[in-house]
N, C-alpha and C. Protein backbone atom coordinates (compact mmCIF):
# COMPACT_ATOMS: atom_id res chain seq x y z
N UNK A 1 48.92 2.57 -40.46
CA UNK A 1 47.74 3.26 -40.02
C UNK A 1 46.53 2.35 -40.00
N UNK A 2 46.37 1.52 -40.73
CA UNK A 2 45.32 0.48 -41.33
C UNK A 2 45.15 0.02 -39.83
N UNK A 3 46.16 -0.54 -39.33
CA UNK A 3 46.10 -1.40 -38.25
C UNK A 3 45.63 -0.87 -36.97
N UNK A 4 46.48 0.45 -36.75
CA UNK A 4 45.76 1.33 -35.38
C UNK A 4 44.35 1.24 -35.97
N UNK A 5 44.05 2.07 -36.69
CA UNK A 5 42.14 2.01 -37.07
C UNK A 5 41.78 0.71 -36.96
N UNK A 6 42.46 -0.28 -37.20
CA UNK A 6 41.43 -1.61 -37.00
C UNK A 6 41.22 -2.17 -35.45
N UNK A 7 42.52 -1.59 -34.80
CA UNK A 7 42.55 -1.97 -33.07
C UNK A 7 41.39 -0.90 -32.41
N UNK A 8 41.46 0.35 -33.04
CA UNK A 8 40.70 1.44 -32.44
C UNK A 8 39.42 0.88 -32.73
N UNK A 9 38.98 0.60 -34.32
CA UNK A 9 37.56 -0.29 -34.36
C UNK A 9 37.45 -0.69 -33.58
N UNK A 10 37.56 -2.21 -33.15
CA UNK A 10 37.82 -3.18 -32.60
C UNK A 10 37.25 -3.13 -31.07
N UNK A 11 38.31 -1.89 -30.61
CA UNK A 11 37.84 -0.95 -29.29
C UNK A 11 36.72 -0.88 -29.07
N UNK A 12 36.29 0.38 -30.20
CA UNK A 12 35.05 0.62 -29.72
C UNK A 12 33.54 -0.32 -29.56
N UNK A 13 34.24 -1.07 -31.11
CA UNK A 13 32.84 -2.09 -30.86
C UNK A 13 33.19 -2.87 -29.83
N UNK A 14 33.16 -3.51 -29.04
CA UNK A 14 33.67 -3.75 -28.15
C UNK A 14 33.14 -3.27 -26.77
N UNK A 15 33.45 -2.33 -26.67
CA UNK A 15 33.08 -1.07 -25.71
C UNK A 15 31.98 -0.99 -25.44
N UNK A 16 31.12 -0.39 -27.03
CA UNK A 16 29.76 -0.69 -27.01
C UNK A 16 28.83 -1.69 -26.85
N UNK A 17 29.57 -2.85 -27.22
CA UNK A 17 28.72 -4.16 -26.71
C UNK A 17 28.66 -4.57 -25.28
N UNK A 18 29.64 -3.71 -24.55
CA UNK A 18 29.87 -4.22 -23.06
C UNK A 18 28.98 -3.80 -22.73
N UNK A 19 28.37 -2.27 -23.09
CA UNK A 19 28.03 -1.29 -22.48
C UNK A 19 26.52 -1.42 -22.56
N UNK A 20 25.75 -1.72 -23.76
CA UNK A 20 24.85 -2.19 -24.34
C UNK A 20 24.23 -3.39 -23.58
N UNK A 21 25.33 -4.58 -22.87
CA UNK A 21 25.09 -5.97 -22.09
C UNK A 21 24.78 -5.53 -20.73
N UNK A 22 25.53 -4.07 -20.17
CA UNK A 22 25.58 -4.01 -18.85
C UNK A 22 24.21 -3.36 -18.82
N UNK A 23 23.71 -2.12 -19.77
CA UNK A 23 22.35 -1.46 -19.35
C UNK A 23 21.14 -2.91 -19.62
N UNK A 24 21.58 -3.76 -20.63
CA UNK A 24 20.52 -4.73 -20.58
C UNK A 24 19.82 -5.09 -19.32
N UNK A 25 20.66 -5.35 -18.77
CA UNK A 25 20.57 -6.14 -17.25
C UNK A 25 18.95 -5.60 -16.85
N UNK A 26 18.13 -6.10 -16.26
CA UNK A 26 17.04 -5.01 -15.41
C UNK A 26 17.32 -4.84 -13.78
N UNK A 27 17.10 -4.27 -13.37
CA UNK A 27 17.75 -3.34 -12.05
C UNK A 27 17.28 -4.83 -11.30
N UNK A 28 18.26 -5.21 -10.17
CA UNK A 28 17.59 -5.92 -8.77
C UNK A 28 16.40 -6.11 -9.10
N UNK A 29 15.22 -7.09 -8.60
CA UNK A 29 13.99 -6.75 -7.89
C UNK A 29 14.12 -6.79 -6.26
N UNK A 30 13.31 -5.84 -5.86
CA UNK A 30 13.53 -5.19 -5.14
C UNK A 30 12.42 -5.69 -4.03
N UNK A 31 12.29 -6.23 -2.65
CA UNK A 31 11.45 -6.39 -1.90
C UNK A 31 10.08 -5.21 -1.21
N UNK A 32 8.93 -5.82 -1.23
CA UNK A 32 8.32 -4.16 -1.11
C UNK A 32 8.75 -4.04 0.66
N UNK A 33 8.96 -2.81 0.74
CA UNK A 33 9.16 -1.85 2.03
C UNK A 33 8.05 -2.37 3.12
N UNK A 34 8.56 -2.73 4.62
CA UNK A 34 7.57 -2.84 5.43
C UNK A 34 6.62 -1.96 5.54
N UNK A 35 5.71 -1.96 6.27
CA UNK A 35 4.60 -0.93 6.66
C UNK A 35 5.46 -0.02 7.69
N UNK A 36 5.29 0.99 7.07
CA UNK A 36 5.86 2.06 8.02
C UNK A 36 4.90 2.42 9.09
N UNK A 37 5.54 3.51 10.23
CA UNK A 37 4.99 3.95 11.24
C UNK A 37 3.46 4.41 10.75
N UNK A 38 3.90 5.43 9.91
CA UNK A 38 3.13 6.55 9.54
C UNK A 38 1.70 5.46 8.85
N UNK A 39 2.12 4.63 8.11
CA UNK A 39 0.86 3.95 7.42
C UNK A 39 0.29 3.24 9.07
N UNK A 40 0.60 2.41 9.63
CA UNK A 40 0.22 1.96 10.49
C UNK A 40 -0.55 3.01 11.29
N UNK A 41 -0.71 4.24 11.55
CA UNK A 41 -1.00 5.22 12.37
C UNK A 41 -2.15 5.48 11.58
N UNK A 42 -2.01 5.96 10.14
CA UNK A 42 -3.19 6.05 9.47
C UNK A 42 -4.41 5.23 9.24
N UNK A 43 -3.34 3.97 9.50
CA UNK A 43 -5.17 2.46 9.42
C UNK A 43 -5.64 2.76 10.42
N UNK A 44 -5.13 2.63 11.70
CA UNK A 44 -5.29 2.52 13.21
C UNK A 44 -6.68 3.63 13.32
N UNK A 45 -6.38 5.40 12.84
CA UNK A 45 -6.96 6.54 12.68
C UNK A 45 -8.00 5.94 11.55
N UNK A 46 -8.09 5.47 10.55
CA UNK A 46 -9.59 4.69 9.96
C UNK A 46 -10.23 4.11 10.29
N UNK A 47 -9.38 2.95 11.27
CA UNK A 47 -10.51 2.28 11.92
C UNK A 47 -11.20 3.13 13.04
N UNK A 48 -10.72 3.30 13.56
CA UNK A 48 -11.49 4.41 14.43
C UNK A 48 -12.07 5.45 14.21
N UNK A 49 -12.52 5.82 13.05
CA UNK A 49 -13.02 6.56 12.70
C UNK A 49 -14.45 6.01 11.89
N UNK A 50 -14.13 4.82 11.31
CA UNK A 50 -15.30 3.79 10.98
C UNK A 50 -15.68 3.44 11.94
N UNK A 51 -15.51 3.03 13.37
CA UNK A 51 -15.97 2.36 14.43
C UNK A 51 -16.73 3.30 15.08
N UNK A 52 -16.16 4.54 15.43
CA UNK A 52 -17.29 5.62 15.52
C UNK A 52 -18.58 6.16 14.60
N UNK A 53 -18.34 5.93 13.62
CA UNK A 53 -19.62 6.08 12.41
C UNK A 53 -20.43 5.36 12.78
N UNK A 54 -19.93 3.85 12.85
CA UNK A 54 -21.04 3.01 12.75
C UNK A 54 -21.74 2.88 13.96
N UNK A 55 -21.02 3.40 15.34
CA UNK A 55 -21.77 3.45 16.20
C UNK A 55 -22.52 4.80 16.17
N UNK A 56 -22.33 5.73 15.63
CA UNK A 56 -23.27 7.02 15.45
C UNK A 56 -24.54 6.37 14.85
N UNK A 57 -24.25 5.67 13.55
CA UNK A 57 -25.60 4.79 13.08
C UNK A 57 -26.04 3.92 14.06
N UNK A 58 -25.89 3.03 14.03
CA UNK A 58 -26.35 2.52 15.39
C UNK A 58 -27.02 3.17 16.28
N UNK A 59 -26.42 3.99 16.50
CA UNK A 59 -27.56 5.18 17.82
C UNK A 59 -28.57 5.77 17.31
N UNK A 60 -28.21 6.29 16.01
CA UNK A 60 -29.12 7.16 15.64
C UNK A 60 -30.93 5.84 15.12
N UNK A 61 -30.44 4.53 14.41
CA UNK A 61 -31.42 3.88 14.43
C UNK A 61 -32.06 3.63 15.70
N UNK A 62 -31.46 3.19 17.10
CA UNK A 62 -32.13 3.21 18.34
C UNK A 62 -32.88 4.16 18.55
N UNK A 63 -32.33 5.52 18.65
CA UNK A 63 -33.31 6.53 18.60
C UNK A 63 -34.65 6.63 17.61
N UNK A 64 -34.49 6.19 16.58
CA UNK A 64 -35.73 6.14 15.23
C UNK A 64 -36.31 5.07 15.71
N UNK A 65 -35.47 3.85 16.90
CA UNK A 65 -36.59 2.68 17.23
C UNK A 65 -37.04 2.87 18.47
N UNK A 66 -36.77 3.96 19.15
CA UNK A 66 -37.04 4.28 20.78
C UNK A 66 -36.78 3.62 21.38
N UNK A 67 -35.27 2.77 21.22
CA UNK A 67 -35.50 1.76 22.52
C UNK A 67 -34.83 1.90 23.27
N UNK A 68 -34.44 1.57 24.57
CA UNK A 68 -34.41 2.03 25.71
C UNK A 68 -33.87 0.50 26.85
N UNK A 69 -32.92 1.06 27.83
CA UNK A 69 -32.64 0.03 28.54
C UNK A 69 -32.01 -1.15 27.92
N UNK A 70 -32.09 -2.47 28.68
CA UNK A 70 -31.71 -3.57 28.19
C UNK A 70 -31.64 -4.03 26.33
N UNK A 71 -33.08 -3.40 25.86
CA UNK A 71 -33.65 -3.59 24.74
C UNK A 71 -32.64 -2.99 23.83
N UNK A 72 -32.38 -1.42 24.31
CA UNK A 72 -31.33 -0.78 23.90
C UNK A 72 -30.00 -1.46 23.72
N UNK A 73 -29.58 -1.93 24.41
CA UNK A 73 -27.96 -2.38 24.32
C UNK A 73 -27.98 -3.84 23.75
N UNK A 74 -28.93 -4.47 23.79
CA UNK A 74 -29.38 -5.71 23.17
C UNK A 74 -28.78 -5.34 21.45
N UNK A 75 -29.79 -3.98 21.04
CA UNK A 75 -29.55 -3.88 19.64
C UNK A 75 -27.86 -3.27 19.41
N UNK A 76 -27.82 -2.60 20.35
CA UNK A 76 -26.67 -2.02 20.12
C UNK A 76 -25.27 -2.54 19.88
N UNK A 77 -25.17 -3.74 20.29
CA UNK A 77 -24.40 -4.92 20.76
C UNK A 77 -24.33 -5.61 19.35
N UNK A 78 -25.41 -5.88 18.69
CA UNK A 78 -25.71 -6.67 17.32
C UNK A 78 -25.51 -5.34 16.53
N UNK A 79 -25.96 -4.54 16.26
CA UNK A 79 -25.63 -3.89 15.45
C UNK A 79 -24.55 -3.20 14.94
N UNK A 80 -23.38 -2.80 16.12
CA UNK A 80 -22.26 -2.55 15.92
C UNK A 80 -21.37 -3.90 15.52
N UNK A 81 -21.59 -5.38 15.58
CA UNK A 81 -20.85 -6.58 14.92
C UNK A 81 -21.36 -6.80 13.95
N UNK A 82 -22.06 -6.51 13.45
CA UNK A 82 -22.85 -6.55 12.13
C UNK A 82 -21.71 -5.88 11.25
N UNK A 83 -21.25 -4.13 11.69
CA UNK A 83 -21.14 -3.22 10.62
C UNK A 83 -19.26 -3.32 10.44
């Protein structure tokens, strides 16, 4: 009997050390994920949505500077590469 119990020991420790070595491991590292559709759609929809702001500002200072014509698009031109 001595002997089965010492093979069955034996076993398990054993077992457990495999088992213990294999969860050690840390998973793959893993490459990050391209930019998906959906993110790409969402920058695209920010920028354009900032590019319209800043030309709302933009207008709205022309209007607070009255200017008009050439003078007008002069600022308008600089002020939207500015923002």
């Amino acid at each position: 009997m001595s002997r089965i119990r010492y093979v069955l020991s034996a076993t398990v420790l054993f077992s457990t050390l495999a088992l213990g070595i294999a969860f050690a491991q840390g998973p793959a590292p893993t490459t990050p994920a391209p930019a998906t559709p959906a993110t790409e759609k969402q920058k695209k929809a920010d920028e354009a949505k900032m590019k319209k702001q800043t030309q709302a500002d933009c207008t709205k200072q022309a209007k607070e500077q009255k200017l008009t014509g050439a003078a007008r698009s002069k600022f308008m031109k600089e002020c939207t590469s500015k923002m």
